[in-house]
Protein backbone atom coordinates (compact mmCIF):
# COMPACT_ATOMS: atom_id res chain seq x y z
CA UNK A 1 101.25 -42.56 89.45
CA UNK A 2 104.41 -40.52 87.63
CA UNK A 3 107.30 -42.95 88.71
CA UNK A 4 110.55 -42.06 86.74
CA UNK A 5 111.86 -38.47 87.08
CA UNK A 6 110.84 -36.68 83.94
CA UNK A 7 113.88 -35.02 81.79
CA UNK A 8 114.07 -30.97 81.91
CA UNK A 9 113.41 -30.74 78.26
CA UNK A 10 110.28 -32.61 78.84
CA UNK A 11 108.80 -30.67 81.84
CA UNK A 12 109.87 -27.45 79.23
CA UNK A 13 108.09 -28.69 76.93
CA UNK A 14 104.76 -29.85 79.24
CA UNK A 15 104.80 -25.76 80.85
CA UNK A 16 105.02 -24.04 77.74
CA UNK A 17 102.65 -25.85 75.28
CA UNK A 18 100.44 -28.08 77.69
CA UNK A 19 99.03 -25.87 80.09
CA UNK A 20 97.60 -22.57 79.96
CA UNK A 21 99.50 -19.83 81.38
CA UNK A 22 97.00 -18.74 84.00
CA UNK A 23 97.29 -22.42 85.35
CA UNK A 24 101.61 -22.07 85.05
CA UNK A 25 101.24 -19.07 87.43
CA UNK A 26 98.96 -19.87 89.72
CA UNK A 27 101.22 -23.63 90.32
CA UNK A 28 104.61 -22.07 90.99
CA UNK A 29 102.33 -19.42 93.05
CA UNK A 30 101.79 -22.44 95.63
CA UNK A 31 106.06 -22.59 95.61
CA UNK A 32 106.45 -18.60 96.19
CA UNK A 33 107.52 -17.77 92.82
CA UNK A 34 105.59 -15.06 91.17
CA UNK A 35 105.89 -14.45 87.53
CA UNK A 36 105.86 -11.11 85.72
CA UNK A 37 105.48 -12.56 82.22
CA UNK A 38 103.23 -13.08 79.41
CA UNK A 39 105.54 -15.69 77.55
CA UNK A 40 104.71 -19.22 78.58
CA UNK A 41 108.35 -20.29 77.44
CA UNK A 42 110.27 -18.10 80.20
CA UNK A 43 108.25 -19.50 82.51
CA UNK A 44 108.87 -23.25 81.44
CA UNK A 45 112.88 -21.83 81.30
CA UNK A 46 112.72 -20.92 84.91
CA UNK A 47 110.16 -22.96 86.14
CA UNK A 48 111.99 -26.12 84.95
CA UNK A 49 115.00 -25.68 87.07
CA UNK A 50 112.52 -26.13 90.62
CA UNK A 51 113.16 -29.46 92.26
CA UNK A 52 109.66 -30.96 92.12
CA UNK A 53 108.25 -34.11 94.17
CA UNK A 54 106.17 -36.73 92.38
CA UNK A 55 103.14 -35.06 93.63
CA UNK A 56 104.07 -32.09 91.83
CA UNK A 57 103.97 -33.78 88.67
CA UNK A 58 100.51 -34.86 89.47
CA UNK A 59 99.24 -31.89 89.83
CA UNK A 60 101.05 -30.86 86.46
CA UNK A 61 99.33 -33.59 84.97
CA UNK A 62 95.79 -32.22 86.61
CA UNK A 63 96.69 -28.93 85.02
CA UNK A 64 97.25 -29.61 81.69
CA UNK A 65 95.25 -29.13 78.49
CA UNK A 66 94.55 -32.53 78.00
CA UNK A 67 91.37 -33.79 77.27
CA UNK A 68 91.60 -36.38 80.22
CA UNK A 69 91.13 -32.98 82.73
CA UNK A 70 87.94 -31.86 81.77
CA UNK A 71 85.08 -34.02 83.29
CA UNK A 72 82.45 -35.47 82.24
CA UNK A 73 78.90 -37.09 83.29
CA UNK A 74 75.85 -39.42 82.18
CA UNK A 75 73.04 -41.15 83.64
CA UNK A 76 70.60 -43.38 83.77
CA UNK A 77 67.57 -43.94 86.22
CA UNK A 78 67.45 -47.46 88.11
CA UNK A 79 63.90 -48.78 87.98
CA UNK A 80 63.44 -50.55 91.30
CA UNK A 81 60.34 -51.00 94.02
CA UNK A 82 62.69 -51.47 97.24
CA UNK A 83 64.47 -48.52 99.29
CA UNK A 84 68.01 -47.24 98.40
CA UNK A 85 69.28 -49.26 101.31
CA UNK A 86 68.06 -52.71 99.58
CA UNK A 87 69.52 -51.89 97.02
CA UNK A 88 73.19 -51.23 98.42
CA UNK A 89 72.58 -54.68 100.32
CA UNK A 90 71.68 -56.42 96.90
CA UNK A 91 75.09 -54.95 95.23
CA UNK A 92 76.95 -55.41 98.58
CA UNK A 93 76.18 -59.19 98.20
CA UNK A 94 77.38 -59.12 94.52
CA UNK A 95 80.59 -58.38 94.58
CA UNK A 96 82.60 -61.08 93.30
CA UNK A 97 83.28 -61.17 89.37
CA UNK A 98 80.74 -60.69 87.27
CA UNK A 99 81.95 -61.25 84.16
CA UNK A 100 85.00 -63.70 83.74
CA UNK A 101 86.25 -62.73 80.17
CA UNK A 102 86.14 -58.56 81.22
CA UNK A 103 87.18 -59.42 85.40
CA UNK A 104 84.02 -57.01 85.56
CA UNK A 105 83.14 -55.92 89.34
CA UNK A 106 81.47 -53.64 91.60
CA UNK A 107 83.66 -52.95 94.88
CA UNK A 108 84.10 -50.34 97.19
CA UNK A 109 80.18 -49.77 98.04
CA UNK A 110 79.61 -47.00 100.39
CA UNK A 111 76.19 -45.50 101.61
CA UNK A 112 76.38 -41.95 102.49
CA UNK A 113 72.59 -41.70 103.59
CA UNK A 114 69.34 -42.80 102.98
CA UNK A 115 69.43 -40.99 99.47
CA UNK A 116 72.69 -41.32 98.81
CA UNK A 117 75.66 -44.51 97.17
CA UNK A 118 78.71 -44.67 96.25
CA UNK A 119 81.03 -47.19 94.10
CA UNK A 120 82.95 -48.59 91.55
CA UNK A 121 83.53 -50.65 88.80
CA UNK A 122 86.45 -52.19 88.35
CA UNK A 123 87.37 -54.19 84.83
CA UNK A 124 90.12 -55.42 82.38
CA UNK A 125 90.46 -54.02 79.01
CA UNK A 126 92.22 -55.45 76.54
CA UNK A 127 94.32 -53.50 73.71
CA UNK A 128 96.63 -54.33 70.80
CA UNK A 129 99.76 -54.14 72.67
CA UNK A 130 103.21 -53.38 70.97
CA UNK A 131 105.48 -55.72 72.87
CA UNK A 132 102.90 -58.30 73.65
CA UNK A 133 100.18 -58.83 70.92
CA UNK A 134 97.45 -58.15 74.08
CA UNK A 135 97.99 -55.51 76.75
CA UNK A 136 95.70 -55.68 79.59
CA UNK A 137 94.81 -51.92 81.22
CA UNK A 138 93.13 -52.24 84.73
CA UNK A 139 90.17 -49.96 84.68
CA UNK A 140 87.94 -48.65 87.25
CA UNK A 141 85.07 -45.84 87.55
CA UNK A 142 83.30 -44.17 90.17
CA UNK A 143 79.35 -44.58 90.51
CA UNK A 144 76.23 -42.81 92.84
CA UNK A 145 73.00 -43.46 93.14
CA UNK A 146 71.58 -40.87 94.25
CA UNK A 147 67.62 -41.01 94.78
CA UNK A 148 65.57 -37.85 94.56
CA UNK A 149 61.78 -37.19 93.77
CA UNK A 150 60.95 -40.65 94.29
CA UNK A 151 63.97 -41.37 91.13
CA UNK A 152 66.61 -43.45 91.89
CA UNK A 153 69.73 -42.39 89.58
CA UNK A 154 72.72 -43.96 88.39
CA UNK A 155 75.27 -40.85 87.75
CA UNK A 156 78.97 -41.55 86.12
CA UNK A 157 81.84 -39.00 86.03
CA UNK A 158 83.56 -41.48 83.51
CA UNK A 159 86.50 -41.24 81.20
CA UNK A 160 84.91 -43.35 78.28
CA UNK A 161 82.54 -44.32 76.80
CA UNK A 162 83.08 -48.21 77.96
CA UNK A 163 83.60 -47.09 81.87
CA UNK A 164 79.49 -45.88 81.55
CA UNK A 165 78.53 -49.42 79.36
CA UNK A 166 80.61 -51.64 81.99
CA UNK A 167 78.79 -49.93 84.71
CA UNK A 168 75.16 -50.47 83.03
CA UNK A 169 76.25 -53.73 82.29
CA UNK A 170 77.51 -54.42 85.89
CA UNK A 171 74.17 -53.54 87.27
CA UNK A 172 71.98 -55.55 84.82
CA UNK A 173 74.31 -58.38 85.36
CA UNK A 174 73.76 -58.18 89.42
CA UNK A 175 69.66 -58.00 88.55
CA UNK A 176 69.57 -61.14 86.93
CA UNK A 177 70.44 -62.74 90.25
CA UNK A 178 67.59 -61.14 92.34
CA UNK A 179 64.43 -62.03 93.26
CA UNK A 180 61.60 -60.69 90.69
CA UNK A 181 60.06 -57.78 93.75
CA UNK A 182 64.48 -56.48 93.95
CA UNK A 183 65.35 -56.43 90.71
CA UNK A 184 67.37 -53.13 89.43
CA UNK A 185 66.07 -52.42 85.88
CA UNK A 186 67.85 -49.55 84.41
CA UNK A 187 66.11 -47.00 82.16
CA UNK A 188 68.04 -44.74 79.58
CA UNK A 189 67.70 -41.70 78.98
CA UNK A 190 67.44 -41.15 75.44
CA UNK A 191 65.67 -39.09 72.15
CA UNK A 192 64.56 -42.29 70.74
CA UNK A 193 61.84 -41.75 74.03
CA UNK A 194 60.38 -38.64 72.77
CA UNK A 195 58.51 -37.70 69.62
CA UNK A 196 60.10 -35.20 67.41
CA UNK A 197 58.52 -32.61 68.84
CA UNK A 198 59.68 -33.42 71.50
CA UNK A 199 63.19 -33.71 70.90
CA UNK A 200 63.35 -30.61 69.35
CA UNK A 201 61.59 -29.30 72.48
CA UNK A 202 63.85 -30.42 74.79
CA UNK A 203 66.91 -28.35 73.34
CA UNK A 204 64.72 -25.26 73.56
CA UNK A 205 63.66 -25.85 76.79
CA UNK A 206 67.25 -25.87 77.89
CA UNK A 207 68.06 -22.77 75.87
CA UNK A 208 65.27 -20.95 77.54
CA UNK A 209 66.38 -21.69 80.81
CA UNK A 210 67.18 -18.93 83.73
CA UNK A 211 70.67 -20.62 85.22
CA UNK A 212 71.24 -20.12 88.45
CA UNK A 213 74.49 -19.16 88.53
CA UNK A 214 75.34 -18.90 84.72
CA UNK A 215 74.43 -16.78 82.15
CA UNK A 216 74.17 -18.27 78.24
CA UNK A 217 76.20 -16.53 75.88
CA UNK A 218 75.91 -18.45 72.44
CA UNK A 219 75.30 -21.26 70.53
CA UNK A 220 78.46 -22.65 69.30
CA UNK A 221 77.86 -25.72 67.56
CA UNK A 222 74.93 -28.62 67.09
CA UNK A 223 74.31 -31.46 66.00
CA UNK A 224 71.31 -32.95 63.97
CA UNK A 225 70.13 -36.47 64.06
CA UNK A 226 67.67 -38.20 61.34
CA UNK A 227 67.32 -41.61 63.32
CA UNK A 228 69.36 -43.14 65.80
CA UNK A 229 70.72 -45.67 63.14
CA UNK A 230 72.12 -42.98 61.39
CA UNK A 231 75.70 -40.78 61.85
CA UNK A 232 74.94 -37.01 63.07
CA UNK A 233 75.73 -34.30 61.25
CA UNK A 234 77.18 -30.89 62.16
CA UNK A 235 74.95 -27.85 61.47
CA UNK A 236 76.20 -25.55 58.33
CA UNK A 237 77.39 -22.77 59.26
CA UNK A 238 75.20 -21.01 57.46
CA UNK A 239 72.06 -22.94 59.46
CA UNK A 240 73.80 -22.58 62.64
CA UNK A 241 73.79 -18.58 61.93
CA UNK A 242 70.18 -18.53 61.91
CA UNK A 243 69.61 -20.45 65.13
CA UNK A 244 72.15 -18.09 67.15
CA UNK A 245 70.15 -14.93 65.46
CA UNK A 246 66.83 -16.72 67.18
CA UNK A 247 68.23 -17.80 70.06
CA UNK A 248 70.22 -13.85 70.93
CA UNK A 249 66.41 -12.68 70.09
CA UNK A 250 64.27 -15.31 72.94
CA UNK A 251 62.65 -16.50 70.08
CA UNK A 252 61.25 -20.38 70.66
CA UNK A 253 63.28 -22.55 68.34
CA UNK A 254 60.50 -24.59 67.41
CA UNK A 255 59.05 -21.03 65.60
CA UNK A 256 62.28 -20.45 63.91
CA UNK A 257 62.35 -21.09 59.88
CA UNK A 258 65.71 -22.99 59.73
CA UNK A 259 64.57 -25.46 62.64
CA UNK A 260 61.64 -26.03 60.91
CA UNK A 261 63.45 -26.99 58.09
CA UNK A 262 64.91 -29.41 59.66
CA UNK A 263 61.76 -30.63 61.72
CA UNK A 264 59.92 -30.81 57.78
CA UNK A 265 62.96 -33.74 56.87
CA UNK A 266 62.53 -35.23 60.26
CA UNK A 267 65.71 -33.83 61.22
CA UNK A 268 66.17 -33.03 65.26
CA UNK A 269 68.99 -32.20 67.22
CA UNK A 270 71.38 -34.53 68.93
CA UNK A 271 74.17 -32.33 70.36
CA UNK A 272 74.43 -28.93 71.22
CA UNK A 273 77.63 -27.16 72.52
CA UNK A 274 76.96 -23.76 74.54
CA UNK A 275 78.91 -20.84 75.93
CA UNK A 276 78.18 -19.88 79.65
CA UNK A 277 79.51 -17.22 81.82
CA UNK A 278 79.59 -17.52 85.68
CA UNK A 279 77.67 -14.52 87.01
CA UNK A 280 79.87 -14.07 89.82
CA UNK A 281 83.22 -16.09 89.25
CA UNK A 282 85.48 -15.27 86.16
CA UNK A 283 84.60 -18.54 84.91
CA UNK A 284 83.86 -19.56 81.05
CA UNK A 285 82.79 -22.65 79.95
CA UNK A 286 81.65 -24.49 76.24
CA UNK A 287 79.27 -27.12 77.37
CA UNK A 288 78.23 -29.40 75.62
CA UNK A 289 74.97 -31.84 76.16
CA UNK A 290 75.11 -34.89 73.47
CA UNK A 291 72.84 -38.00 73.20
CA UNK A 292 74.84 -40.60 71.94
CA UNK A 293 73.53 -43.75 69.95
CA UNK A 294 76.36 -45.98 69.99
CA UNK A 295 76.92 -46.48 72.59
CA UNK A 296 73.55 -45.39 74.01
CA UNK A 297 74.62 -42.57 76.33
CA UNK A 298 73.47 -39.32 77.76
CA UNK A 299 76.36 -37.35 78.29
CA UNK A 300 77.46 -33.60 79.50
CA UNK A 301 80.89 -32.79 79.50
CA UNK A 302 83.46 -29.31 79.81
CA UNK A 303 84.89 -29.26 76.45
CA UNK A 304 86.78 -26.05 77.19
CA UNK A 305 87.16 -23.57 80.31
CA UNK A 306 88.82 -20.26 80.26
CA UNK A 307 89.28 -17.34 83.21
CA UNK A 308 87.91 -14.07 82.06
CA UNK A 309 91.00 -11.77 82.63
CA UNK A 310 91.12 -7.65 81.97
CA UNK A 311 87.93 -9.15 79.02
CA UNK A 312 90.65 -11.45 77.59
CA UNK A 313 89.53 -15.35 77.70
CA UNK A 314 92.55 -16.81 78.91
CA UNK A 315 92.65 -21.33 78.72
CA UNK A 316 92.26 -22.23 82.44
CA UNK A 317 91.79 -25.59 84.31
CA UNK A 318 88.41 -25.60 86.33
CA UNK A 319 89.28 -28.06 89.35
CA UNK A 320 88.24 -31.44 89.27
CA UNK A 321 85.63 -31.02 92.07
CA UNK A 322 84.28 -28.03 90.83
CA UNK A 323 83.95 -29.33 87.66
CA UNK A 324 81.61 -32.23 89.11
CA UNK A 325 79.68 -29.91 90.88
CA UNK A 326 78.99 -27.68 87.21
CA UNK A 327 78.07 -30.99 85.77
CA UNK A 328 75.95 -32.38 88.09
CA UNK A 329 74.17 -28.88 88.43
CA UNK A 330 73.81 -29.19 84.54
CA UNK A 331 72.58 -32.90 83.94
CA UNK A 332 69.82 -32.04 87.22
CA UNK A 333 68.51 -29.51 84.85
CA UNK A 334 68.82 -31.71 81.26
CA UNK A 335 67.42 -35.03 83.74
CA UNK A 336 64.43 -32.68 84.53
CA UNK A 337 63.53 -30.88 81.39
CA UNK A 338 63.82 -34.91 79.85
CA UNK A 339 61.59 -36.21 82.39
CA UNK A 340 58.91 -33.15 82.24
CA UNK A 341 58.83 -33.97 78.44
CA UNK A 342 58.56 -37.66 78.46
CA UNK A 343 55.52 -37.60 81.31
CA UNK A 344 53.75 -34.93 79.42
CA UNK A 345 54.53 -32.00 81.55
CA UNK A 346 54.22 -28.71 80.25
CA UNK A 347 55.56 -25.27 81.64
CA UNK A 348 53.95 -22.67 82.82
């Protein structure tokens, strides 16, 4: 919450180099003010001199090219014998701190349905502060478990990397105290779980895909992995070249001479950032689908979005909720394609 009035020169500066002009026009839209410009900075010059309410500034601050404003998602699948409901009532009677050094908690449990939780996690995070020598930041993150084809899974929109461990942790912690027929194992989803084969498979499988409402445009960057103790490594530019050129001709990328390059030095991919275009909506976005190792996450996040205007890619702000619903559409797809490979499932 924005509680001190920010200066002119600062909202100047916010307008004209923090958010894209698309996103400038469309805000002072919702005020009545049109503007006939292409320069960011006479809209900041004008824009500035509004009288704005402290939910204004929120919005500003949902607007802006920052990387807090585009989303995020992982996952994990919650191994468990007993129905959805048991398992809200097992959290539900959890609730009190979990971990006394963190204040780590799960609150706010809601059930939407028989398929369908909701919750959070609420902890204390500790940073080297610059007035005391610890700062404490309150932190919380929003969880579901969501159950579908018999899977229960744990999916988190978070904002680091520590909001998706505290929740795994949360939920292992609360297991410990159950009964050995209710206890809540959960199951990452990872490479290490595939063969090499495999892994490579599963990018491929991805790239092949029909999207429903998306079409796949290019391959912009990837990632390669050569054991999960070991850092990634961006693709040359040279390599990444040859994997577009398969991938703009449908060929498989398991038949393609620089992959098996790779696949010959045990190499497989980790990451892989993608450029989609909605079919109907003027909508681009670079995707990108990453397997972490440390911390051991799945994770699909917006890295950029832009609004296709008169064929000019112009920065834009997806909304927050239609960002979720482009994630979650995406890690369905990646959940699937993972599962299909690690049961032994093959295509058509």
């Amino acid at each position: 919450m924005i509680e001190k009035y920010p200066a002119d020169t600062d909202l100047i500066e916010i307008i004209t180099n923090k958010i894209s002009l698309n996103n400038s026009r469309e805000f002072f839209k919702s005020f009545g003010m049109c503007f006939i410009t292409n320069n960011r900075s006479d809209i900041a010059h004008y824009g500035s001199r509004f009288l704005f309410g402290i939910t204004d500034f929120e919005k500003l601050k949902e607007i802006s090219e920052v990387r807090r404003n585009y989303r995020r998602i992982s996952g994990i699948e919650l191994k468990v014998s007993t129905s959805l409901n048991d398992v809200f009532n097992n959290l539900s009677e959890n609730n009190d701190i979990l971990d006394e050094t963190s204040s780590l908690k799960i609150s706010d449990l809601v059930q939407k349905d028989e398929n369908n939780l909701t919750g959070k996690i609420k902890y204390t995070k500790k940073h080297i502060g610059t007035v005391d020598l610890l700062r404490e930041e309150k932190r919380e993150c929003t969880f579901n478990i969501e159950e579908t084809d018999s899977k229960k899974m744990l999916l988190i929109y978070h904002d680091s990397n520590e909001d998706f461990s505290k929740t795994v942790q949360a939920i292992e912690m609360v297991s410990e105290n159950l009964t050995e027929s209710n206890t809540i194992e959960p199951f990452r989803i990872n490479l290490e779980k595939l063969t090499l084969i495999q892994k490579i498979e599963l990018f491929d499988r991805i790239l092949q895909h029909s999207f429903d409402d998306w079409d796949l445009n290019d391959v912009i960057s990837c990632k390669i992995r050569r054991g999960e103790d070991l850092p990634d490594s961006d693709i040359p530019d040279e390599d990444l070249k040859g994997i577009k050129e398969a991938f703009l001709r449908g060929e498989n990328l398991r038949t393609n001479e620089t992959v098996k390059k790779f696949e010959r030095s045990n190499y497989y991919f980790s990451a892989m950032t993608i450029k989609l275009t909605h079919k109907e909506e003027p909508d681009i976005i670079h995707l990108e689908i990453y397997f972490k190792t440390k911390p051991d996450i799945p994770e699909i996040k917006i890295n950029k979005s832009f609004e296709l205007v008169d064929e000019e890619e112009i920065r834009h702000i997806i909304p927050q909720d239609q960002q979720k619903e482009i994630l979650k559409y995406f890690w369905n797809l990646v959940q699937n394609k993972f599962f299909e490979l690690y049961n032994g499932i093959n295509e058509d």
